[in-house]
Protein backbone atom coordinates (compact mmCIF):
# COMPACT_ATOMS: atom_id res chain seq x y z
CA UNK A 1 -6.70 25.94 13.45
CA UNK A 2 -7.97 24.03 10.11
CA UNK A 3 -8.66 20.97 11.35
CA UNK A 4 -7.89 17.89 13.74
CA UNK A 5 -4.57 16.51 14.58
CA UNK A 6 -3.22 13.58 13.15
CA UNK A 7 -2.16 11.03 15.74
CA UNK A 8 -0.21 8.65 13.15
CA UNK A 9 1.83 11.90 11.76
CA UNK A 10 4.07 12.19 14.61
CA UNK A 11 5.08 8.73 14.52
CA UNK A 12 5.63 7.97 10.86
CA UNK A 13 7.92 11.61 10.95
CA UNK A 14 10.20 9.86 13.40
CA UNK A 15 10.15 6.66 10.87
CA UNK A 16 10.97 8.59 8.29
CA UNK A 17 13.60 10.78 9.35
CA UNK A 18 15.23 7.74 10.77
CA UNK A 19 15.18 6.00 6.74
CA UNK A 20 16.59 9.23 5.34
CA UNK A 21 19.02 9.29 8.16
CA UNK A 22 20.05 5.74 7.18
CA UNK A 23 20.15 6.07 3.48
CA UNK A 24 21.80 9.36 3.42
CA UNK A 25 24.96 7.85 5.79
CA UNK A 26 25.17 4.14 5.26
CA UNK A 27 27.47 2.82 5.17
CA UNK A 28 28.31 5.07 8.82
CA UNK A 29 32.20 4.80 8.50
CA UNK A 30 32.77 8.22 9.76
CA UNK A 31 36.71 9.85 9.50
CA UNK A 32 37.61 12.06 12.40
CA UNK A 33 39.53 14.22 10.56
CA UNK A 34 36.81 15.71 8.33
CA UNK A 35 36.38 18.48 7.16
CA UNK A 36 34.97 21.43 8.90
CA UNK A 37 31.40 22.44 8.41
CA UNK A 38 32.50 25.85 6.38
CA UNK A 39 34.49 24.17 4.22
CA UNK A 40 32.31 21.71 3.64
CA UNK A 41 29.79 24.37 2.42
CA UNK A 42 32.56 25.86 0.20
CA UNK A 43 33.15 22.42 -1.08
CA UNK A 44 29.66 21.92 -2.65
CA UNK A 45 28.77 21.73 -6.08
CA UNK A 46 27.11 21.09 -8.45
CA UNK A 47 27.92 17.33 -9.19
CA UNK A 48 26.48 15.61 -12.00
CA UNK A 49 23.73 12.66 -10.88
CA UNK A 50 22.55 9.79 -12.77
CA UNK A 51 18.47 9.53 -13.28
CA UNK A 52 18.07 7.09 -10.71
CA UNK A 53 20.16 9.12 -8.19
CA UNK A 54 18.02 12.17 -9.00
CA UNK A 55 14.59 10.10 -8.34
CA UNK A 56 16.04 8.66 -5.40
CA UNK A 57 16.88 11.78 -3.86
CA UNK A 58 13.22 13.34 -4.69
CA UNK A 59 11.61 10.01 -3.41
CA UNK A 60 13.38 9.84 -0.07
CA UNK A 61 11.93 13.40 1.24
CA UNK A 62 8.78 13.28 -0.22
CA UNK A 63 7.51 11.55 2.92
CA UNK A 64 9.09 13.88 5.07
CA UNK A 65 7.27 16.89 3.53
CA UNK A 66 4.00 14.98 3.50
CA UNK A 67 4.39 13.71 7.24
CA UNK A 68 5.62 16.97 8.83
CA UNK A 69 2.57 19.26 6.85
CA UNK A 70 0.52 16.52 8.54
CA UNK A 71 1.61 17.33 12.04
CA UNK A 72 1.89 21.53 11.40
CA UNK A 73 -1.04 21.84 9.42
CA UNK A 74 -3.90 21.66 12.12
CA UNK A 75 -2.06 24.32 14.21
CA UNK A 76 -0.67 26.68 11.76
CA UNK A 77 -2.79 26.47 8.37
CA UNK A 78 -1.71 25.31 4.86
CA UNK A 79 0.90 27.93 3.64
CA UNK A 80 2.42 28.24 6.48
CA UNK A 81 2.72 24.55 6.92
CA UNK A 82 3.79 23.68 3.43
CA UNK A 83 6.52 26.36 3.51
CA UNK A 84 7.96 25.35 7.05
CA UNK A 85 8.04 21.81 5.24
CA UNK A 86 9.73 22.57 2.00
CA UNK A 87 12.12 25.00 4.49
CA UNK A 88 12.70 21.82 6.90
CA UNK A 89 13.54 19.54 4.34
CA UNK A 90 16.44 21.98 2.74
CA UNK A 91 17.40 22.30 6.17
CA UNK A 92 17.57 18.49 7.05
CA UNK A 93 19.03 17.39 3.82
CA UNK A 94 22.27 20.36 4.39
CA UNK A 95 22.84 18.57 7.53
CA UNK A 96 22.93 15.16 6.21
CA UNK A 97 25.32 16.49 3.01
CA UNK A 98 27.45 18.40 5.71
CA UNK A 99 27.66 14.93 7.53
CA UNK A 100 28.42 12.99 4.34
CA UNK A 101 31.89 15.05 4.41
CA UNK A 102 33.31 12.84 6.44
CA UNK A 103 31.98 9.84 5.53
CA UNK A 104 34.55 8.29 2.21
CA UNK A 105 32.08 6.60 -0.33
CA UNK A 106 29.49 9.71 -0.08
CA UNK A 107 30.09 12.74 -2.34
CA UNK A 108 27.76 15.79 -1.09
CA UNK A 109 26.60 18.07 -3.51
CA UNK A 110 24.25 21.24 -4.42
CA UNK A 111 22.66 18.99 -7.08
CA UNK A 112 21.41 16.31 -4.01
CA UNK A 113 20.58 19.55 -1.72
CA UNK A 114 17.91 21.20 -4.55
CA UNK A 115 16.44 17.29 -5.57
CA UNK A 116 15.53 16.79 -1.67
CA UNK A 117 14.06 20.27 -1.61
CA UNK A 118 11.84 19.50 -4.29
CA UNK A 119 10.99 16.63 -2.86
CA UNK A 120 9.99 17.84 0.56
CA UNK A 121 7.76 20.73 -1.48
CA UNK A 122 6.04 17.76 -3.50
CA UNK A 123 5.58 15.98 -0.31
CA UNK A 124 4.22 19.23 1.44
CA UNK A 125 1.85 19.62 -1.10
CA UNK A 126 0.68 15.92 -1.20
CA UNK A 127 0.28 16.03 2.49
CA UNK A 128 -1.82 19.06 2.94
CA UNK A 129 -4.27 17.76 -0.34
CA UNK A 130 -4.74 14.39 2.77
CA UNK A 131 -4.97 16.35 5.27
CA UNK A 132 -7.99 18.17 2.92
CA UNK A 133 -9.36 14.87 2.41
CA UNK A 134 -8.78 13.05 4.99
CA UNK A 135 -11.83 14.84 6.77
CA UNK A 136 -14.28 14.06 3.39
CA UNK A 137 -13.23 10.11 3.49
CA UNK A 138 -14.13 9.29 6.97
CA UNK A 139 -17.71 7.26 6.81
CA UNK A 140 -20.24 9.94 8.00
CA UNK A 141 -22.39 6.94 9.72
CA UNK A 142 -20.55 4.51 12.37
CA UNK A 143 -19.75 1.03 10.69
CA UNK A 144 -22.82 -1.32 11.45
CA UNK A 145 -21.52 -3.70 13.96
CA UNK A 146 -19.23 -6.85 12.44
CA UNK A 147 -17.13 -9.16 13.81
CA UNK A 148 -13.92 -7.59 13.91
CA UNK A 149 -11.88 -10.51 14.32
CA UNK A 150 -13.01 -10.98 10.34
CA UNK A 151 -12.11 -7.74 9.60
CA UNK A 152 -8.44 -7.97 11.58
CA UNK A 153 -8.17 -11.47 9.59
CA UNK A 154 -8.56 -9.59 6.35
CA UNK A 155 -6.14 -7.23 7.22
CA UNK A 156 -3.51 -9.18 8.15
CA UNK A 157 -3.71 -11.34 4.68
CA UNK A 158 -2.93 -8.04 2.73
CA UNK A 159 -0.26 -7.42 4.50
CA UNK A 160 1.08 -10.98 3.91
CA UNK A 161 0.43 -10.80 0.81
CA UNK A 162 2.22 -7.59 -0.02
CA UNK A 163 5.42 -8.32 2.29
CA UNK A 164 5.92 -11.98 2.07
CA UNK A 165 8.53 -13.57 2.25
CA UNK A 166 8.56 -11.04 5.45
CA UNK A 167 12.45 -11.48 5.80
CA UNK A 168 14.29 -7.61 6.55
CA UNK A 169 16.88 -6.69 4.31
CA UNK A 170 17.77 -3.08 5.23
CA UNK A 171 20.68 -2.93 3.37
CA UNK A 172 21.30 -0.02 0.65
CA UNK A 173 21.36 -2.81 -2.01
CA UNK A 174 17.94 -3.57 -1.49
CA UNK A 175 16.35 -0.26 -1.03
CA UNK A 176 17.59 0.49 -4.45
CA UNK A 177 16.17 -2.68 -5.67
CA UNK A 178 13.09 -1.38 -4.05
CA UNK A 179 12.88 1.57 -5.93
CA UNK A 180 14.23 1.01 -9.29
CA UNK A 181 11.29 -0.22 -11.14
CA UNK A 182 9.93 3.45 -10.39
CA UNK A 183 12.16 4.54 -12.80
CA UNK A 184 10.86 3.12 -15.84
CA UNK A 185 6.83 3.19 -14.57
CA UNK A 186 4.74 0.64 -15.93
CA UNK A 187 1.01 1.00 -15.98
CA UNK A 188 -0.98 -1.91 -16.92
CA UNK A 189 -4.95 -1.23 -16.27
CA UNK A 190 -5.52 -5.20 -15.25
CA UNK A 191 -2.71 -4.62 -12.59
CA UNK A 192 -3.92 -0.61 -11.41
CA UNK A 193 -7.54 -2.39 -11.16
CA UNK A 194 -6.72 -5.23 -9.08
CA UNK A 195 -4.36 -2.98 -6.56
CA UNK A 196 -7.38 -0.90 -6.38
CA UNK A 197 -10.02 -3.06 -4.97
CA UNK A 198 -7.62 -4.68 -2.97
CA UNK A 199 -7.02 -1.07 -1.44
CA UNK A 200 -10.72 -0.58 -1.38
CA UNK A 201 -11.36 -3.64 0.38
CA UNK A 202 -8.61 -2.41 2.84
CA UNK A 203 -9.91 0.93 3.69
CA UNK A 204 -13.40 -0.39 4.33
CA UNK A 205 -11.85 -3.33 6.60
CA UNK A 206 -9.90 -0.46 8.64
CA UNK A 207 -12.93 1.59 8.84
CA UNK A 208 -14.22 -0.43 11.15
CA UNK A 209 -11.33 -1.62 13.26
CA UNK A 210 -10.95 1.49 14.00
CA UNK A 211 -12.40 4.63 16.01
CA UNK A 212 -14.23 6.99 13.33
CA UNK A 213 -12.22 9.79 13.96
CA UNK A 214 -9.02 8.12 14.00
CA UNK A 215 -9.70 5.69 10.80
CA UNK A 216 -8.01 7.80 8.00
CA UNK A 217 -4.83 8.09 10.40
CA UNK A 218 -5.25 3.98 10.99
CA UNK A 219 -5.32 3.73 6.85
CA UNK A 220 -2.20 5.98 6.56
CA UNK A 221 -0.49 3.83 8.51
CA UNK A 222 -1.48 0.72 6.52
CA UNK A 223 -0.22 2.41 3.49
CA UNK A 224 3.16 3.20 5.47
CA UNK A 225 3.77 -0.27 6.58
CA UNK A 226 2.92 -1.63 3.38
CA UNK A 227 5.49 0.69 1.36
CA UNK A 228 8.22 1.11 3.41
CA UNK A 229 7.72 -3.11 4.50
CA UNK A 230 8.35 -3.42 0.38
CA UNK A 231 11.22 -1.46 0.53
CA UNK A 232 12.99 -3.44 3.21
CA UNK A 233 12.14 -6.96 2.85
CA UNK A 234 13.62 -8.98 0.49
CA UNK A 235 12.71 -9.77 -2.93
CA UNK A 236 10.13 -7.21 -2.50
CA UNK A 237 10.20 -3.83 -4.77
CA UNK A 238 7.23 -0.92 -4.80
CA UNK A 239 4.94 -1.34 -7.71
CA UNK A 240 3.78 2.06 -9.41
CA UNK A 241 0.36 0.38 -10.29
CA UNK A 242 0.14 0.43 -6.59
CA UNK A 243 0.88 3.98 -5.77
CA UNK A 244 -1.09 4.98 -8.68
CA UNK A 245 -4.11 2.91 -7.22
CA UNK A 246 -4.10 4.23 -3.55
CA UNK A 247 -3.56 7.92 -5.52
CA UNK A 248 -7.18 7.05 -6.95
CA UNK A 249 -8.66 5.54 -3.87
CA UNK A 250 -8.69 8.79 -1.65
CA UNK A 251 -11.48 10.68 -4.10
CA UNK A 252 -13.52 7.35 -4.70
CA UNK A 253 -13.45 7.05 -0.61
CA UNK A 254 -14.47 10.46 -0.64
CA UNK A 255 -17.23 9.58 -2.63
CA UNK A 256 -18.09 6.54 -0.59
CA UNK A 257 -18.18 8.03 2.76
CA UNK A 258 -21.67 9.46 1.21
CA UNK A 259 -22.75 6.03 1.48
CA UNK A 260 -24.30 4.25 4.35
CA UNK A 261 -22.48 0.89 5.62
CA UNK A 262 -23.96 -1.45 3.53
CA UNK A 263 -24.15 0.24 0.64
CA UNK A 264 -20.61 0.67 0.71
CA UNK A 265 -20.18 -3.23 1.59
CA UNK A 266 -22.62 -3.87 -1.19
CA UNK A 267 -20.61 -1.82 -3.82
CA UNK A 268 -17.10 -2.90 -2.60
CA UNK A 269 -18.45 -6.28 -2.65
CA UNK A 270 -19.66 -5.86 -6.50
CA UNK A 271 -15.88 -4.45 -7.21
CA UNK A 272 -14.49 -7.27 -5.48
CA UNK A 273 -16.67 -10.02 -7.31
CA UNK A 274 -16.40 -8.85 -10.60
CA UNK A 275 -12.73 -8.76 -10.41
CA UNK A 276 -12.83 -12.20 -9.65
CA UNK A 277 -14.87 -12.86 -12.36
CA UNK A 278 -12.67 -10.97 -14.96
CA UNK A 279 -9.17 -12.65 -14.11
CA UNK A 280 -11.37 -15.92 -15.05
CA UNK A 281 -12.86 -14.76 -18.57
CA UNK A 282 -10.56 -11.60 -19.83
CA UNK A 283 -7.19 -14.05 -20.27
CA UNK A 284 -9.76 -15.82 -22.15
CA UNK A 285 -11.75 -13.74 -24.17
CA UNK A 286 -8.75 -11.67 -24.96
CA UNK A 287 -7.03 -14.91 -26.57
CA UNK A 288 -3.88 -14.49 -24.00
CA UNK A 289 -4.72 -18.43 -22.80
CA UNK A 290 -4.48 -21.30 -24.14
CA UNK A 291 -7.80 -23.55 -23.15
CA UNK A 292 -6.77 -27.32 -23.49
CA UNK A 293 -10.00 -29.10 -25.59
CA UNK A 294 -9.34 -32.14 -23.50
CA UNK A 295 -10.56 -31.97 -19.55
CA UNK A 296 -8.00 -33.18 -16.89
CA UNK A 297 -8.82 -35.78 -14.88
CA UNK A 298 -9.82 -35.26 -11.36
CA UNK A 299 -6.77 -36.11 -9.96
CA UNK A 300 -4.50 -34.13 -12.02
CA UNK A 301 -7.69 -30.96 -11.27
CA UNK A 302 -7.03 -31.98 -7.57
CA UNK A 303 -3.15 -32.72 -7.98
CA UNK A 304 -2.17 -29.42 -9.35
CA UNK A 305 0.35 -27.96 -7.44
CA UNK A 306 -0.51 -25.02 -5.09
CA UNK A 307 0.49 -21.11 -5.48
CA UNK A 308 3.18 -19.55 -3.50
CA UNK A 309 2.49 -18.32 0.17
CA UNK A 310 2.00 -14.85 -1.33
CA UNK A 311 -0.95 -15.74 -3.52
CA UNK A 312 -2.05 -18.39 -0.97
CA UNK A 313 -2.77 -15.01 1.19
CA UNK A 314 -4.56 -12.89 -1.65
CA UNK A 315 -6.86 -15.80 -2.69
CA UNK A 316 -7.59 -16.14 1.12
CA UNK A 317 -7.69 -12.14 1.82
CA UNK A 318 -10.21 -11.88 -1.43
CA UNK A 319 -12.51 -14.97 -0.69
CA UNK A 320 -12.16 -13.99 3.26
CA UNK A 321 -13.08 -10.41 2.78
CA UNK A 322 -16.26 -10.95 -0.53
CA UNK A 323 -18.18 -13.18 2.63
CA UNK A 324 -17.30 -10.25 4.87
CA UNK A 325 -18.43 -7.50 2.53
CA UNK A 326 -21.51 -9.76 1.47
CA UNK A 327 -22.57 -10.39 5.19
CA UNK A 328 -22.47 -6.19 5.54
CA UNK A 329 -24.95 -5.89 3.14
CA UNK A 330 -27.14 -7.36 4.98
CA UNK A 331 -27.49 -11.38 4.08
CA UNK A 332 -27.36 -13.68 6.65
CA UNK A 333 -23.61 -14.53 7.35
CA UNK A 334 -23.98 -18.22 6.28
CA UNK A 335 -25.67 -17.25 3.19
CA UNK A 336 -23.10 -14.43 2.53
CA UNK A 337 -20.58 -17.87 3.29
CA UNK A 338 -22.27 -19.79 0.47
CA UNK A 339 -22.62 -17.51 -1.85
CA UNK A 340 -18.75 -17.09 -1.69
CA UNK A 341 -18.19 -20.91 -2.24
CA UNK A 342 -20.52 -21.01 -5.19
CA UNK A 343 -18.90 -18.43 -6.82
CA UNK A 344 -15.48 -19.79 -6.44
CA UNK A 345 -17.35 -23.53 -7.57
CA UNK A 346 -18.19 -21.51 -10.89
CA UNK A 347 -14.82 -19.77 -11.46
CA UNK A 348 -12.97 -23.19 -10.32
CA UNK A 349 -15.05 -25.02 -13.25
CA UNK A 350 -14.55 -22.26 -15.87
CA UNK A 351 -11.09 -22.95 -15.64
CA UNK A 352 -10.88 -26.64 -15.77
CA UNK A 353 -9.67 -26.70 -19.32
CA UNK A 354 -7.46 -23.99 -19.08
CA UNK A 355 -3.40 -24.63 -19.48
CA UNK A 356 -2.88 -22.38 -16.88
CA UNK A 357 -5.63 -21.72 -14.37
CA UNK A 358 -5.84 -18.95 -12.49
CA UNK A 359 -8.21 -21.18 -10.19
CA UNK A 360 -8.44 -24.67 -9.03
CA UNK A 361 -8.99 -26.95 -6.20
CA UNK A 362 -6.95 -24.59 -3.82
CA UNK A 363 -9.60 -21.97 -4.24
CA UNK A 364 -12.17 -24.12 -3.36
CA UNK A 365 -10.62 -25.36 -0.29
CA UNK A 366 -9.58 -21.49 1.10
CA UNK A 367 -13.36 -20.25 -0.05
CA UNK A 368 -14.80 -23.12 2.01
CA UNK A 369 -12.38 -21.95 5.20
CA UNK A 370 -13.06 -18.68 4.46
CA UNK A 371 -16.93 -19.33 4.90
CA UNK A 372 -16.53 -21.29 7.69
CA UNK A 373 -14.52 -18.43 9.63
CA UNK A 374 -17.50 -15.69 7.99
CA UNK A 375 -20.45 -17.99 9.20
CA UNK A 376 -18.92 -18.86 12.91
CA UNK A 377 -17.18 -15.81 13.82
CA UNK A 378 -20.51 -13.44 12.39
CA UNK A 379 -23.32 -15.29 13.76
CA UNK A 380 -25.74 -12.96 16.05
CA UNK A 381 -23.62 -9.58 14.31
């Protein structure tokens, strides 16, 4: 035994070896007569595969590795859990290229067979280096009690914001779409740094939603929904800034869970602020914007039109969660409330003369709700 269970791994292993299942057989036109399963295995070779077939195929099982060393692990230790995952995934992906005999558009092939094994031995490996950590990120102290409707509220605008326009499109198509920018990864630091706190600011909002010992397993799943709610909605693809951020969360939250409560709050909080502060001033002092000499009006300040739903809930989800983090610290929730306002005021008015604000009277109006909602819903935490 090295360890505790995982309660979430169980149910994410059935998710994913329902997607593989899908991918691997869509579009599930199966021919009775196919052909048998030795001469399917006789058939096998190995077929040439474009770069983005090859990724896809070492994508699709890495979560299977990763989820199934998260269920063996506790029982059976790390080797033997990593090499009953790496051995499971082989197995599972023969079965689905046997299958794909008989369906007409799918071509089976050695070539798929030794990608998805490679895949399910990087997942393996990934998911035993969690299960490692997952014990070192959980907060030593209990979460000093919050209003966790304010907490649930922040929540739920990250996931809007990450899945809007939150309309399913499972078809193939799409899950290509999905994955395609993967292929040529892009890494800008602005982008990495803003998925980051944005992360950050999740983990500590799930921290205390949910029970200590189950709160890396209630982050895991966050994570899930998030990627695999990319891959399947529409419009939506995954972001490697992303990935690459939540790869560099799990040592800082290592690091963090050293922290009491509010120092976390207060240094999640400082993260949070001064990002807000630098999409204000860096587009400036890097001379990427254009700042118009003469001031707009009020009414054309007030009159500008709003941001798309999706940035309508990551204004709301940062303004709604820098009062929450504030209040942890210990200030008095309507103080934590103004100080939020006043610091969207000063970003708001920093960017009156700019051609293309990345704040305005929108801001204002959310930070004002969002201090509202900190100040009623904490009062007497």
């Amino acid at each position: 035994m090295t360890g505790r269970a995982h309660f979430a791994a169980p149910l994410l292993l059935v998710v994913v070896v329902a997607l593989i299942t899908y991918v691997s057989l869509y579009p599930f036109r199966f021919h009775a007569d196919g052909p048998a399963v030795v001469e399917t295995l006789r058939q096998l070779t190995w077929a040439r595969a474009s770069r983005g077939d090859m990724f896809n195929n070492v994508l699709l099982y890495v979560p299977f590795g990763f989820c199934l060393v998260l269920v063996l692990e506790p029982r059976f230790g790390r080797l033997n859990a990593i090499a009953v995952g790496a051995v499971a995934g082989v197995l599972l992906s023969l079965a689905m290229e046997i299958t794909q005999a008989s369906i007409a558009p799918r071509v089976p092939s050695l070539t798929d067979l030794s990608l998805n094994a490679a895949g399910s031995l990087a997942g393996a490996v990934a998911g035993s280096m969690w299960h490692a950590l997952g014990v070192r990120m959980t907060p030593r102290g209990n979460p000093i009690g919050r209003s966790g409707a304010v907490a649930l509220t922040v929540l739920v605008l990250w996931l809007l914001a990450r899945l809007w326009p939150l309309w399913p499109d499972a078809s193939l198509r799409q899950v290509k779409r999905a994955v395609r920018p993967l292929f040529t990864p892009e890494l800008a630091w602005t982008e990495l740094a803003a998925f980051f706190v944005g992360w950050l600011v999740v983990a500590q909002a799930v921290f205390h939603l949910a029970r200590r010992q189950r709160s890396v397993d209630a982050l895991l799943i966050v994570i899930a929904v998030v990627l695999v709610g990319r891959t399947f909605t529409a419009g939506n693809t995954l972001v490697f800034a992303e990935l690459a951020a939540i790869a560099m969360l799990l040592p800082v939250l290592v690091l963090l869970s050293r922290v009491d409560d509010r120092g976390r709050s207060a240094l999640i909080a400082a993260a949070l602020g001064a990002w807000l502060a630098a999409v204000a001033l860096l587009p400036a002092l890097g001379g990427s914007s254009q700042v118009s000499l003469e001031m707009p009006v009020v009414t054309e300040f007030l009159g500008r039109n709003p941001p798309p739903p999706a940035q309508l809930a990551s204004k709301g989800f940062s303004y709604v969660a820098l009062a929450w983090l504030l209040a942890g610290t210990g200030l008095v929730p309507h103080v934590a409330a103004g100080v939020t306002v006043l610091l969207v005021l000063l970003l708001c008015l920093l960017q009156v003369g700019a051609v293309a604000p990345a704040y305005g009277s929108i801001d204002l109006v959310i930070a004002v709700i969002a201090g509202l909602m900190v100040a009623r819903w904490m009062r007497g935490k």
